[in-house]
N, C-alpha and C. Protein backbone atom coordinates (compact mmCIF):
# COMPACT_ATOMS: atom_id res chain seq x y z
N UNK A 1 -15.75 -6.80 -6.80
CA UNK A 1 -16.63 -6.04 -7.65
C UNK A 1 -15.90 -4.81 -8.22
N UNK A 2 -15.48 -4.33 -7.24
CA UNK A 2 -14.72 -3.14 -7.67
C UNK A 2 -13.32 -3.38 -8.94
N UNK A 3 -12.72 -4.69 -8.46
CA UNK A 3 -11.18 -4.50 -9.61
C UNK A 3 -12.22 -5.24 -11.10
N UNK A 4 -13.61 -5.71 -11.34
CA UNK A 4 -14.63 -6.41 -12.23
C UNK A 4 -14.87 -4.83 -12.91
N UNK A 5 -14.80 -3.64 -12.21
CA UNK A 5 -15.49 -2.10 -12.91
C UNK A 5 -14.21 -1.77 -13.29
N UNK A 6 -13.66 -1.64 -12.66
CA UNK A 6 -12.05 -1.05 -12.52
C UNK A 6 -11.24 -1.64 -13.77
N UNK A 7 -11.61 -2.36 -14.26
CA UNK A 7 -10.53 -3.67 -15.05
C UNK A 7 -11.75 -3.36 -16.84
N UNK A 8 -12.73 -2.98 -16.72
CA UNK A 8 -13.58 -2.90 -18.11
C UNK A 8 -14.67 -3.72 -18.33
N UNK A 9 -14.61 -4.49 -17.24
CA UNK A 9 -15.28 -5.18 -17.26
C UNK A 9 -17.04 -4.82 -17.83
N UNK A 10 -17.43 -3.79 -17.13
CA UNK A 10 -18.93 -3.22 -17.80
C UNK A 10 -18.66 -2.50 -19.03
N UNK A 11 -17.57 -2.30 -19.34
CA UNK A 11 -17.51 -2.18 -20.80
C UNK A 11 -17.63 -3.20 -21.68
N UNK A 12 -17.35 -4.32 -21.40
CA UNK A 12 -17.52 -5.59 -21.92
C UNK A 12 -18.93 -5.97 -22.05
N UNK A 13 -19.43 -6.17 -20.93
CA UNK A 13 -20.79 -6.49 -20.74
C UNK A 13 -22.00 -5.32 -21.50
N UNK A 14 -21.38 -4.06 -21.90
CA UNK A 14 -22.27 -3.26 -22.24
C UNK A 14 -22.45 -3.09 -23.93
N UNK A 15 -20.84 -3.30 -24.34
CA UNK A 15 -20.15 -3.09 -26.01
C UNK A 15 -20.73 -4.88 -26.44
N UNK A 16 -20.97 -5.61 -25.43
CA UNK A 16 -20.96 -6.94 -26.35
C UNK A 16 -19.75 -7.26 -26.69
N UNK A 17 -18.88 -7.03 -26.18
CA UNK A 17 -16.86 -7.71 -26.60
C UNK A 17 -17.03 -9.23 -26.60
N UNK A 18 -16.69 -9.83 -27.61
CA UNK A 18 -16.24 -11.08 -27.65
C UNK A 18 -15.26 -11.54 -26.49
N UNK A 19 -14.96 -12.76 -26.18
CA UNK A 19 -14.39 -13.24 -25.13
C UNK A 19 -12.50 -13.10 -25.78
N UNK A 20 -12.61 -13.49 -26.78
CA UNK A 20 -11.31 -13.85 -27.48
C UNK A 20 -11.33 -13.05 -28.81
N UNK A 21 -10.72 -13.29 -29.83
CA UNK A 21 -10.55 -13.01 -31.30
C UNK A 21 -9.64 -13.78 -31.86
N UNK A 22 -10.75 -14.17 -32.92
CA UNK A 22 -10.20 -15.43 -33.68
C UNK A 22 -9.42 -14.89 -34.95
N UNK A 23 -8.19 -15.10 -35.17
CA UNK A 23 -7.51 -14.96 -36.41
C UNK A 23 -7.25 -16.29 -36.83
N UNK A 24 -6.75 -16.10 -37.87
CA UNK A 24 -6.20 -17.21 -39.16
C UNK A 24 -4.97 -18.22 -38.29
N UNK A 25 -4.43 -16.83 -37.97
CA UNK A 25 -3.35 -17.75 -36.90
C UNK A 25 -3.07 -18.39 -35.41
N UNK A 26 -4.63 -17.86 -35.14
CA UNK A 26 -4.93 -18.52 -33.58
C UNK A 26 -5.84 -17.44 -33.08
N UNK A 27 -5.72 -17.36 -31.45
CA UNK A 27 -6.79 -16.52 -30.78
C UNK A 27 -5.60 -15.38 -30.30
N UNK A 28 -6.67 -14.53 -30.26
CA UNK A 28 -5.79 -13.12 -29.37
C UNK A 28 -6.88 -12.56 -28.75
N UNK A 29 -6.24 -12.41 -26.86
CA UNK A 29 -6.68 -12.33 -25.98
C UNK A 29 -6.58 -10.77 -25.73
N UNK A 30 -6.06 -10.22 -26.34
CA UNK A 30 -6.37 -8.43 -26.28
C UNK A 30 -6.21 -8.05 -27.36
N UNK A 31 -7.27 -7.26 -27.40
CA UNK A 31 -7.09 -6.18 -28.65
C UNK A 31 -6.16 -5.19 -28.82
N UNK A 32 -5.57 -4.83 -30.10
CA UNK A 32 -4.28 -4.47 -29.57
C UNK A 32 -5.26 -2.55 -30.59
N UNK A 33 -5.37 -2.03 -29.19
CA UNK A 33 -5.59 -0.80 -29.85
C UNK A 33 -6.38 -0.26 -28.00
N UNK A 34 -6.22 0.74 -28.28
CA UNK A 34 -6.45 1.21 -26.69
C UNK A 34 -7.71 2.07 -26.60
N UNK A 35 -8.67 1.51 -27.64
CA UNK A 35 -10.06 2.10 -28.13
C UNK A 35 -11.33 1.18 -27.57
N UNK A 36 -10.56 -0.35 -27.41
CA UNK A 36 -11.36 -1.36 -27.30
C UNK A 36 -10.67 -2.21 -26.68
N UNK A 37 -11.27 -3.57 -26.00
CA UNK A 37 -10.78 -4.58 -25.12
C UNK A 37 -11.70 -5.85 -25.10
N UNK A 38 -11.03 -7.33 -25.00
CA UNK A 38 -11.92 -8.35 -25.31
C UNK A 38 -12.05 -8.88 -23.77
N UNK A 39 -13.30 -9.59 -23.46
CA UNK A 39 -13.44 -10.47 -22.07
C UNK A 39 -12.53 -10.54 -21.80
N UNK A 40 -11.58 -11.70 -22.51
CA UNK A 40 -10.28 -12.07 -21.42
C UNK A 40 -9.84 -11.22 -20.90
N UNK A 41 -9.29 -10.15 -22.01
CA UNK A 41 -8.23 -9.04 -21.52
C UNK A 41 -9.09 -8.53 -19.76
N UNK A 42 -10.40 -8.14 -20.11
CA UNK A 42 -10.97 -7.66 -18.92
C UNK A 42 -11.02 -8.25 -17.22
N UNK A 43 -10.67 -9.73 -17.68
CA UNK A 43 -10.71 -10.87 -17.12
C UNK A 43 -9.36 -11.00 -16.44
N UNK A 44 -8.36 -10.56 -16.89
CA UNK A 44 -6.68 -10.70 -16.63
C UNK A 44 -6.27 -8.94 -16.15
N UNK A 45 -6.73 -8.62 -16.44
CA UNK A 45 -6.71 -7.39 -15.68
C UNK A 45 -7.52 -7.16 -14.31
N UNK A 46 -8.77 -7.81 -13.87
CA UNK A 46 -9.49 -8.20 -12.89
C UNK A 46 -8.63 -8.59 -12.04
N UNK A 47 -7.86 -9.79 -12.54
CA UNK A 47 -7.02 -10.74 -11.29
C UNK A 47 -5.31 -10.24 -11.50
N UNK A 48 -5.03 -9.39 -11.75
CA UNK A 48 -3.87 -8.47 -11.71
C UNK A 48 -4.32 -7.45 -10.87
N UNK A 49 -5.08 -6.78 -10.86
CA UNK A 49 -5.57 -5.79 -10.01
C UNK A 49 -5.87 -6.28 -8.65
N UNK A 50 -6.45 -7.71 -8.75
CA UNK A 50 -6.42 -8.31 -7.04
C UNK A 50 -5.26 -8.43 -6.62
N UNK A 51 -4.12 -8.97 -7.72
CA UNK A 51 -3.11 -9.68 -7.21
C UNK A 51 -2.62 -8.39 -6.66
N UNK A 52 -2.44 -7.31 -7.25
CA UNK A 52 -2.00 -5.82 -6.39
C UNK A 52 -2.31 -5.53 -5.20
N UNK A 53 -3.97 -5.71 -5.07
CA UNK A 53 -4.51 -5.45 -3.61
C UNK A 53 -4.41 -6.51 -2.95
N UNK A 54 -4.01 -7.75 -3.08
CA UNK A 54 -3.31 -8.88 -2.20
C UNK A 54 -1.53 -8.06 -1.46
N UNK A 55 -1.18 -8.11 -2.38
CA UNK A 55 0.04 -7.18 -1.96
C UNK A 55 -0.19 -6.71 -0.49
N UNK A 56 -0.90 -5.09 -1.44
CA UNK A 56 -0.85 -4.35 -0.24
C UNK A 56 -1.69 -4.83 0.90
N UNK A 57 -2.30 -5.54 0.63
CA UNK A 57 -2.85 -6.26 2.12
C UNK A 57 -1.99 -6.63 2.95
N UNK A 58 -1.16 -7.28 1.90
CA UNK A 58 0.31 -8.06 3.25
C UNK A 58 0.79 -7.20 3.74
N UNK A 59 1.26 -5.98 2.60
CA UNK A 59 1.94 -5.21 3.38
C UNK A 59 1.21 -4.31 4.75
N UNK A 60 -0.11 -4.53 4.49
CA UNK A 60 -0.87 -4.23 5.77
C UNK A 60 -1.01 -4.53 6.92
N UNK A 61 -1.29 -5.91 6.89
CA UNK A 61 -1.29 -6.97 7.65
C UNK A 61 -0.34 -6.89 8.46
N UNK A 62 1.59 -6.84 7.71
CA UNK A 62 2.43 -6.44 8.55
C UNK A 62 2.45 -5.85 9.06
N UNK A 63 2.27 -4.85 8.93
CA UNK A 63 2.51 -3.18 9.41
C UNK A 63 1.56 -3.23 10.84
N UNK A 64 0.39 -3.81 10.44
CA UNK A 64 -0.35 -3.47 11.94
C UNK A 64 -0.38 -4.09 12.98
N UNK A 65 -0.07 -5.71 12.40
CA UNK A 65 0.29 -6.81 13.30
C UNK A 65 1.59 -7.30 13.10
N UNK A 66 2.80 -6.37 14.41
CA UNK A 66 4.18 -7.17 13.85
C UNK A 66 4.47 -8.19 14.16
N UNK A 67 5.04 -9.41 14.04
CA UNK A 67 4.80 -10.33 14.27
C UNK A 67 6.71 -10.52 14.37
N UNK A 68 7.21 -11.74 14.61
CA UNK A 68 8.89 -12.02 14.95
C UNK A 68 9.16 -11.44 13.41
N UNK A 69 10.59 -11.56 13.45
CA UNK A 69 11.44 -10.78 12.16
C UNK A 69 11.46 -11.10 10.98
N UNK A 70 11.66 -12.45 10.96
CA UNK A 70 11.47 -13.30 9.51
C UNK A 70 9.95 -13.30 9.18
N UNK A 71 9.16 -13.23 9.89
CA UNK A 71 7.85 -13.36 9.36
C UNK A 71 7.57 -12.40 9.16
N UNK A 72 7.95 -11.01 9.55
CA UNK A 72 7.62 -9.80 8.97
C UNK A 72 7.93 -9.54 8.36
N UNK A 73 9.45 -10.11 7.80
CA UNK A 73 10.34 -9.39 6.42
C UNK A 73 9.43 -10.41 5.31
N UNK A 74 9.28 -11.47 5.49
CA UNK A 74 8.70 -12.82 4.52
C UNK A 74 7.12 -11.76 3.91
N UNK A 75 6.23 -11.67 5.21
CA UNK A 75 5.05 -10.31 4.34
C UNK A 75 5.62 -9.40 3.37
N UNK A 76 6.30 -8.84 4.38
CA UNK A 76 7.15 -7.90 2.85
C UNK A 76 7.25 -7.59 1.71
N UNK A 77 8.14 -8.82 1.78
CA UNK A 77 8.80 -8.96 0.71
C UNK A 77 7.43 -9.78 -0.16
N UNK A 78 7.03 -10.61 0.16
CA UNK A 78 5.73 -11.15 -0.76
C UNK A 78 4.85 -10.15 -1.35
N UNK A 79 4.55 -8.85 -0.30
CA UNK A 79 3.49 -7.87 -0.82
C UNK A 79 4.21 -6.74 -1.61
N UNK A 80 5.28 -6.96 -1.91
CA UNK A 80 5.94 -5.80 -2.39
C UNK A 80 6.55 -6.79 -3.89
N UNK A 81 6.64 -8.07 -3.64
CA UNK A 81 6.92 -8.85 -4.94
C UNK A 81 5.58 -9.11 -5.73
N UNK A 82 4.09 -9.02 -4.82
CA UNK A 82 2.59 -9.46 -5.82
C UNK A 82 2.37 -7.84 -6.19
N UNK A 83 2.77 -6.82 -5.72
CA UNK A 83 2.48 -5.27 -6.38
C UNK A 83 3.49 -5.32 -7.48
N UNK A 84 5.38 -5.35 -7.49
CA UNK A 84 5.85 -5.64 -8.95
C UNK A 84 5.22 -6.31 -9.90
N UNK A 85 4.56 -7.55 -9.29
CA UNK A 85 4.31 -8.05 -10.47
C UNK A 85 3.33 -8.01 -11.15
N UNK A 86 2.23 -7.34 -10.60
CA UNK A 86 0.98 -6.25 -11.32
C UNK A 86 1.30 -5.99 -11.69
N UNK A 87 2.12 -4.49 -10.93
CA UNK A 87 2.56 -3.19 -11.92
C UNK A 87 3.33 -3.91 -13.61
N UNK A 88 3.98 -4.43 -13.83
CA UNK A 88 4.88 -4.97 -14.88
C UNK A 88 4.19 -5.73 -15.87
N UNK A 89 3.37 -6.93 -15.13
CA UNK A 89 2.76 -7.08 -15.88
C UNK A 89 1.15 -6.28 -16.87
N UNK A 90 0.54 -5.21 -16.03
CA UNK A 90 -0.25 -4.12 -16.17
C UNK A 90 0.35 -3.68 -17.58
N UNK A 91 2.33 -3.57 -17.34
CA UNK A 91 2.87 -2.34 -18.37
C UNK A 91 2.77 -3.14 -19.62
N UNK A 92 3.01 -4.67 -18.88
CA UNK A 92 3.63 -5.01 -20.53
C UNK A 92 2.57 -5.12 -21.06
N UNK A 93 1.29 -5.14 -20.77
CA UNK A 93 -0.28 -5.79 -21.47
C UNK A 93 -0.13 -4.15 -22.33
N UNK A 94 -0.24 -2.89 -21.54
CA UNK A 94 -0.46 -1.78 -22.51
C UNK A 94 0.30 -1.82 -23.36
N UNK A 95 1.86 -2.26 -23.05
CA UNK A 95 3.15 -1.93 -24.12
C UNK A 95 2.27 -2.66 -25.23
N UNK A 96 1.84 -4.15 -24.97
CA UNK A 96 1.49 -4.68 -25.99
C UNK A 96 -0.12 -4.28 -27.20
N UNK A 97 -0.48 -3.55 -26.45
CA UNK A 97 -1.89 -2.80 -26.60
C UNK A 97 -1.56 -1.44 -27.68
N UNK A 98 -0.64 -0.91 -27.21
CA UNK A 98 0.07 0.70 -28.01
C UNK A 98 0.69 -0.12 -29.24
N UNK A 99 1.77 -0.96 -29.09
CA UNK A 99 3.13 -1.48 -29.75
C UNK A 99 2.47 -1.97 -30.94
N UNK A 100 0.89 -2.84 -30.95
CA UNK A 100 0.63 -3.57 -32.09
C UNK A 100 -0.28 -2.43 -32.90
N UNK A 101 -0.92 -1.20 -32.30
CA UNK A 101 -1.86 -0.44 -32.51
C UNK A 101 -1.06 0.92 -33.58
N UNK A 102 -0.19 1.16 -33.33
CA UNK A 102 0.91 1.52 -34.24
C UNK A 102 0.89 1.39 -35.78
């Protein structure tokens, strides 16, 4: 519920945002202006934001329950590779949000 508020989601549900946007040349799944945002976008930001708090779960999980060596480095490294790949992908959605809004 929380990464569904967190992500725009009731902005969606409140503005009436279309799911997609239809151009001439296909669909686009974010609006590229940082004023406004479509379902999907709200939708992919939802499950980027889990995939973050999956992360740090592992890295939780480790931390409180250590478990033999390889299986602790294996959490790790998994919860510290599903937080990169939020964070990055998070950047490139804005890069792409600012970059076309320009």
């Amino acid at each position: 519920m929380t990464a569904a508020l967190l992500s725009g989601g009731l902005f969606c549900l409140v503005m009436g945002a279309p799911p997609v946007i239809t151009t001439p040349r296909g669909f686009i799944f974010y609006y590229p202006g940082v004023d406004y945002q479509t379902g999907a976008e709200a939708f992919i930001v939802a499950l980027l934001t889990l995939m973050g708090v999956a992360g740090l779960i592992a890295i939780h999980h480790n931390a409180s329950k250590p478990q033999s060596e390889g299986r602790s480095l294996a959490f790790t490294l998994l919860g510290l590779f599903l937080i990169l790949m939020c964070v990055l992908a998070l950047a490139w959605l804005i890069y792409l949000k600012i970059l076309f809004y320009i």
